[in-house]
N, C-alpha and C. Protein backbone atom coordinates (compact mmCIF):
# COMPACT_ATOMS: atom_id res chain seq x y z
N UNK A 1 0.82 -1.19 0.00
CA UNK A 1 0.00 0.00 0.00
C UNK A 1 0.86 1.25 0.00
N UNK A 2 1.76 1.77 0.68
CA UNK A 2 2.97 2.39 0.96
C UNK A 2 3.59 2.53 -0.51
N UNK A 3 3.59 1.77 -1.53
CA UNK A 3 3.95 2.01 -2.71
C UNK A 3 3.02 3.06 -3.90
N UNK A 4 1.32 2.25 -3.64
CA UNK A 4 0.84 3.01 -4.46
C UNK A 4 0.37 5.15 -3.70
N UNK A 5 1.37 4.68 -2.37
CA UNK A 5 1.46 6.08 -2.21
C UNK A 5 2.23 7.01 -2.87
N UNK A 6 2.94 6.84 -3.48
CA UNK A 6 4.50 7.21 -3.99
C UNK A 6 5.91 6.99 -3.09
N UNK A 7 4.99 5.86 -2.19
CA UNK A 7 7.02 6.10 -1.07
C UNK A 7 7.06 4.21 -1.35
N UNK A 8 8.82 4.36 -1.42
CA UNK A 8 8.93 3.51 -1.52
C UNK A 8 10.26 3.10 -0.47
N UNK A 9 10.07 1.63 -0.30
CA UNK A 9 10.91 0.81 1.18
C UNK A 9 12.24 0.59 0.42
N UNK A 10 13.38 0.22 1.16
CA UNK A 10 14.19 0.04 0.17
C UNK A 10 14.50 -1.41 1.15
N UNK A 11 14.88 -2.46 0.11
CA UNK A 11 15.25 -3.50 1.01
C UNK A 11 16.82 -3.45 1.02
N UNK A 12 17.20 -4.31 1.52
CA UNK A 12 18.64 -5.00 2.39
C UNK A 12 19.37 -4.52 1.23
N UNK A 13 19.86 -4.80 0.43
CA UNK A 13 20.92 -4.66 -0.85
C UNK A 13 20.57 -3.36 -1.18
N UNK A 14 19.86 -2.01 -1.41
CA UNK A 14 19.47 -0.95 -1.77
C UNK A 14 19.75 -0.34 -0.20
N UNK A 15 19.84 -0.44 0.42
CA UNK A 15 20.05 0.09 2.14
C UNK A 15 21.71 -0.06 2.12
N UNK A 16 22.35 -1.05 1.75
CA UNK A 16 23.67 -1.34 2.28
C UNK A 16 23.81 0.00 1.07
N UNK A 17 24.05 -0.14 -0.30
CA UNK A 17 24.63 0.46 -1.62
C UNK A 17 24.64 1.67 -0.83
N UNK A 18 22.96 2.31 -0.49
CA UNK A 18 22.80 3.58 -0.15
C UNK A 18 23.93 4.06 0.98
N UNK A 19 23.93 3.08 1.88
CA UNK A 19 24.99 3.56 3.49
C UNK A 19 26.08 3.43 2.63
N UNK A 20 26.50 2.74 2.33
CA UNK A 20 28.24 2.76 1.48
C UNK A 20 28.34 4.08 1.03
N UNK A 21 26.96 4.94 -0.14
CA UNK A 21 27.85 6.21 -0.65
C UNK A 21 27.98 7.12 0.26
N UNK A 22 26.96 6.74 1.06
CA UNK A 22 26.63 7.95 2.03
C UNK A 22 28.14 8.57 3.09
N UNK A 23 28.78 7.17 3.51
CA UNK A 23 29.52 7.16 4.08
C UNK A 23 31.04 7.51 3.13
N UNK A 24 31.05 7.20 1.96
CA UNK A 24 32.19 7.34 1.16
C UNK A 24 32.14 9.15 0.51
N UNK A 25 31.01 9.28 1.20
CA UNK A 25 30.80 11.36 0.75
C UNK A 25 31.13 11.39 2.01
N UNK A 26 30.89 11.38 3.15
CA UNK A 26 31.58 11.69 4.37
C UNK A 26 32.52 11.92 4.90
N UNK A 27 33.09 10.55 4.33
CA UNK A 27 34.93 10.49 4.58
C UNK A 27 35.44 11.70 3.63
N UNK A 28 35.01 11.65 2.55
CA UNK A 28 35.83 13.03 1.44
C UNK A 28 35.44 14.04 1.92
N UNK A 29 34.17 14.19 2.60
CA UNK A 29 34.27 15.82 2.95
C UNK A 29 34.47 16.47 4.00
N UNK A 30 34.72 15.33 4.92
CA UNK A 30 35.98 15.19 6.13
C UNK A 30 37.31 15.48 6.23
N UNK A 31 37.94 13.95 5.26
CA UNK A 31 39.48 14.05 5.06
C UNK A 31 39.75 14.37 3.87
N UNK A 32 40.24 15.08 3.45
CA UNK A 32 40.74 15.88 1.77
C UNK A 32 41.45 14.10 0.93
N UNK A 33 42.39 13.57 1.66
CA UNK A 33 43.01 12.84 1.51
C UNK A 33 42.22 11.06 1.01
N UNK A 34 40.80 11.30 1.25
CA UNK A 34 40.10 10.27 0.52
C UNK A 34 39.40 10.45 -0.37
N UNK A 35 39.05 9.80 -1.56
CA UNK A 35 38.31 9.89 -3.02
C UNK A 35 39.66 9.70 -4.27
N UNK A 36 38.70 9.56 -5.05
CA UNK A 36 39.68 9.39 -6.45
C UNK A 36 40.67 11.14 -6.48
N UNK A 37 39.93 12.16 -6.56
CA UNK A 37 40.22 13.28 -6.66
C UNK A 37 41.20 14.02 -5.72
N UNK A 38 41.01 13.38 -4.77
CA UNK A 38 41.82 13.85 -3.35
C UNK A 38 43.50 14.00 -3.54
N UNK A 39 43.72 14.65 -2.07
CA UNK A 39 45.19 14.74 -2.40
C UNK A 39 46.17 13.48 -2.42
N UNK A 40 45.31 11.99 -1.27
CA UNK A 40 45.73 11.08 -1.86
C UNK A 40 45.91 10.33 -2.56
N UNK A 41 45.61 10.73 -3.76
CA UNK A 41 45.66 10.30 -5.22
C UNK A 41 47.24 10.87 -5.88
N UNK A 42 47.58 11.37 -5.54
CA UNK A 42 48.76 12.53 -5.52
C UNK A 42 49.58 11.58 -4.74
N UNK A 43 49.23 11.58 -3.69
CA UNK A 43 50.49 11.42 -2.35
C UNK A 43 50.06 9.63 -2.17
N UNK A 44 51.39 9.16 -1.61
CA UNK A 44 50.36 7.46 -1.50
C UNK A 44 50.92 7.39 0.13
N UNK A 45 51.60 8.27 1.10
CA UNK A 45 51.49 8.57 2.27
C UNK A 45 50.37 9.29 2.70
N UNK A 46 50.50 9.13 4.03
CA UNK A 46 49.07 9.59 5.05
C UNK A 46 49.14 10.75 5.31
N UNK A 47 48.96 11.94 5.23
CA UNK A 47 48.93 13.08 5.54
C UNK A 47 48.60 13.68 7.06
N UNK A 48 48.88 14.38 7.73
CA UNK A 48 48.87 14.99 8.61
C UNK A 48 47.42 16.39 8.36
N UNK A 49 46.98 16.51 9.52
CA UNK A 49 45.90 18.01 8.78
C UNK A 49 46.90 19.30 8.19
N UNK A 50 47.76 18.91 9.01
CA UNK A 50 48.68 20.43 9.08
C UNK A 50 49.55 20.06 7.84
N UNK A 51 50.03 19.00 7.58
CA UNK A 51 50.21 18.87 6.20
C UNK A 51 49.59 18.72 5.03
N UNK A 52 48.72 18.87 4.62
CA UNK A 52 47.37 19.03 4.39
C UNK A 52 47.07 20.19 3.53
N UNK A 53 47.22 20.77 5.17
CA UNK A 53 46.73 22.55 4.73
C UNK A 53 48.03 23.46 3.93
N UNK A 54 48.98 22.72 4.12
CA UNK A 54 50.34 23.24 4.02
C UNK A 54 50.22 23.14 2.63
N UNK A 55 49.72 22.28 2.54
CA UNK A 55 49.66 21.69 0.51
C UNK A 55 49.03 22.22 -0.26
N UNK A 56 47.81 22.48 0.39
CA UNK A 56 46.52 23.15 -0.09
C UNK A 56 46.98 24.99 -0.39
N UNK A 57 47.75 25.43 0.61
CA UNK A 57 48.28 26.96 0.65
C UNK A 57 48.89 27.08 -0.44
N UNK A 58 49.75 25.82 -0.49
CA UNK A 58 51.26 26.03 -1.92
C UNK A 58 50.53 26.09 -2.91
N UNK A 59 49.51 25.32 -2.90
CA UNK A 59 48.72 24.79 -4.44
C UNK A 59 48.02 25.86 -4.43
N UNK A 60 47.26 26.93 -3.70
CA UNK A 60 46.70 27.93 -3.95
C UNK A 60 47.64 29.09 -4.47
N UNK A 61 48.84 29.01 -4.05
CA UNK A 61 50.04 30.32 -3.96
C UNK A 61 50.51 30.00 -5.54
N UNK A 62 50.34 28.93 -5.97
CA UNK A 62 50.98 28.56 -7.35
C UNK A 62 49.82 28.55 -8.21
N UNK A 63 48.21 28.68 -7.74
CA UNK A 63 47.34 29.02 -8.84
C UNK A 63 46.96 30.47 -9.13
N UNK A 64 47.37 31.05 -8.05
CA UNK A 64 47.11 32.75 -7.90
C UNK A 64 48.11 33.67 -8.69
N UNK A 65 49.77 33.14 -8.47
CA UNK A 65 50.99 33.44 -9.11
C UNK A 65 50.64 33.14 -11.08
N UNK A 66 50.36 32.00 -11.04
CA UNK A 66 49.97 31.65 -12.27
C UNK A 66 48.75 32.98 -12.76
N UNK A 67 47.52 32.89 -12.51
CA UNK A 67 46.89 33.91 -12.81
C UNK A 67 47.50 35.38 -13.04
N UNK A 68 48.08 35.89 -11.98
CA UNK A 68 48.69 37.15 -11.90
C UNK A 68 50.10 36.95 -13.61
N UNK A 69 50.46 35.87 -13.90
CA UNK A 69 51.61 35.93 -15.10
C UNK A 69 50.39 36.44 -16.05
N UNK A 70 49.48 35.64 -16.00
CA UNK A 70 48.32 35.36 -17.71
C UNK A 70 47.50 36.93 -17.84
N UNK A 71 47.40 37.68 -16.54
CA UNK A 71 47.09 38.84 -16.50
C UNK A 71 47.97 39.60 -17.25
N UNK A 72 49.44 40.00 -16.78
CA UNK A 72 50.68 40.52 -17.29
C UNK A 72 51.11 40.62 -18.22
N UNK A 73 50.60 39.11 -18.87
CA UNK A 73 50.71 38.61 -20.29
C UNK A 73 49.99 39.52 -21.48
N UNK A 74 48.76 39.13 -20.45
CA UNK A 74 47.44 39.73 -21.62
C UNK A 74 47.94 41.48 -21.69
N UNK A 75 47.91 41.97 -20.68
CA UNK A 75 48.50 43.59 -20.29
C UNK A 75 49.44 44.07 -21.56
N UNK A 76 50.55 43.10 -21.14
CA UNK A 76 51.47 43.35 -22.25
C UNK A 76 50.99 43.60 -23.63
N UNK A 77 50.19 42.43 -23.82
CA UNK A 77 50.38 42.45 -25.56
C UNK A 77 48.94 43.09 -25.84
N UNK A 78 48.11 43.82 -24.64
CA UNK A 78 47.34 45.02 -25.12
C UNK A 78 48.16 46.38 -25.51
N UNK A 79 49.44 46.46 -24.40
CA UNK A 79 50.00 47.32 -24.68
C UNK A 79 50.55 47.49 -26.10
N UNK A 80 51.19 46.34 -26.56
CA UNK A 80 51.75 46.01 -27.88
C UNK A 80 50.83 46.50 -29.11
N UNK A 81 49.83 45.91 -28.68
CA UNK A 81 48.76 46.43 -29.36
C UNK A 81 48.29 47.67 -29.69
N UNK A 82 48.28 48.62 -28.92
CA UNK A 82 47.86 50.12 -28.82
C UNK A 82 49.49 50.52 -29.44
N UNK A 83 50.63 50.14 -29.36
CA UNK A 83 51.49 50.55 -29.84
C UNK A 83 51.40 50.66 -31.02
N UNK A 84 51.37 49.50 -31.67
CA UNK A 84 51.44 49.34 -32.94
C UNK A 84 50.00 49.86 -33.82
N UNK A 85 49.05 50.41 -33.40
CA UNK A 85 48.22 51.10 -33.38
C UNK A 85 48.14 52.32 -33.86
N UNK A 86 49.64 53.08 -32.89
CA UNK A 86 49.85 54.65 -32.99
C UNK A 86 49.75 55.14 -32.02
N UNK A 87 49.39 54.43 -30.82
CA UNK A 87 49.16 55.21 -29.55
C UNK A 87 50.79 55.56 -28.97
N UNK A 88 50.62 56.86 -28.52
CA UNK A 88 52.06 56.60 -27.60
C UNK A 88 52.31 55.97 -26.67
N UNK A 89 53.86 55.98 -26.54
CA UNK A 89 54.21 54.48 -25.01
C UNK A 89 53.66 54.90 -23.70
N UNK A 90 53.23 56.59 -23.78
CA UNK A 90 52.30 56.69 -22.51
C UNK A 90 51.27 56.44 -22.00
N UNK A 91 50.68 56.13 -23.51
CA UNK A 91 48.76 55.85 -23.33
C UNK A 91 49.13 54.32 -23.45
N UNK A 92 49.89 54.00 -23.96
CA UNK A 92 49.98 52.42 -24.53
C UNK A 92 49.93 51.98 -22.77
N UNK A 93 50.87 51.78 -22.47
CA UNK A 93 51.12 52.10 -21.05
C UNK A 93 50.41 51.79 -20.02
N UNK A 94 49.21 53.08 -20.27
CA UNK A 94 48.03 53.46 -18.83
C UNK A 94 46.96 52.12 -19.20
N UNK A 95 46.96 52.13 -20.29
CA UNK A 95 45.91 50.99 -20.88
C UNK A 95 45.66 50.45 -20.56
């Protein structure tokens, strides 16, 4: 009867599957260091939190550095651009 309500029971094998993901999203959004994606996919040692975070900082400090070049980059060869344009190297420059 419970079915032609729209709810449905889940038996034994659909209960375990369900607790398995449930618990395998837990652990990843707990410890960084579990899932395919994680940092232990990278590393095949156990990490520390504080090593961890240490990793996570570098890897942020080396995606931010990166950005700030592709900015510089682009800057530049607007400047290049307005040069070769006719603009002077002052306006080229402020650009």
């Amino acid at each position: 009867e419970s079915r032609r309500k729209g709810r449905h029971t889940l038996d034994d094998n659909e209960s375990v599957t369900m607790l398995r993901q449930l618990l395998r999203l837990r652990q990843a959004c707990c410890h960084p260091q579990v899932g395919k994606s994680g940092i232990g996919s990278i590393q095949r040692q156990v990490l520390s939190m504080e090593e961890i975070l240490t990793q996570l900082r570098e890897s942020a400090v080396l995606e931010c550095e990166e950005g700030q070049r592709l900015v510089v980059s682009a800057l530049n060869g607007l400047a290049a651009l307005a040069l070769l344009q006719g603009s002077d190297v002052k306006r080229a420059v402020e650009r």
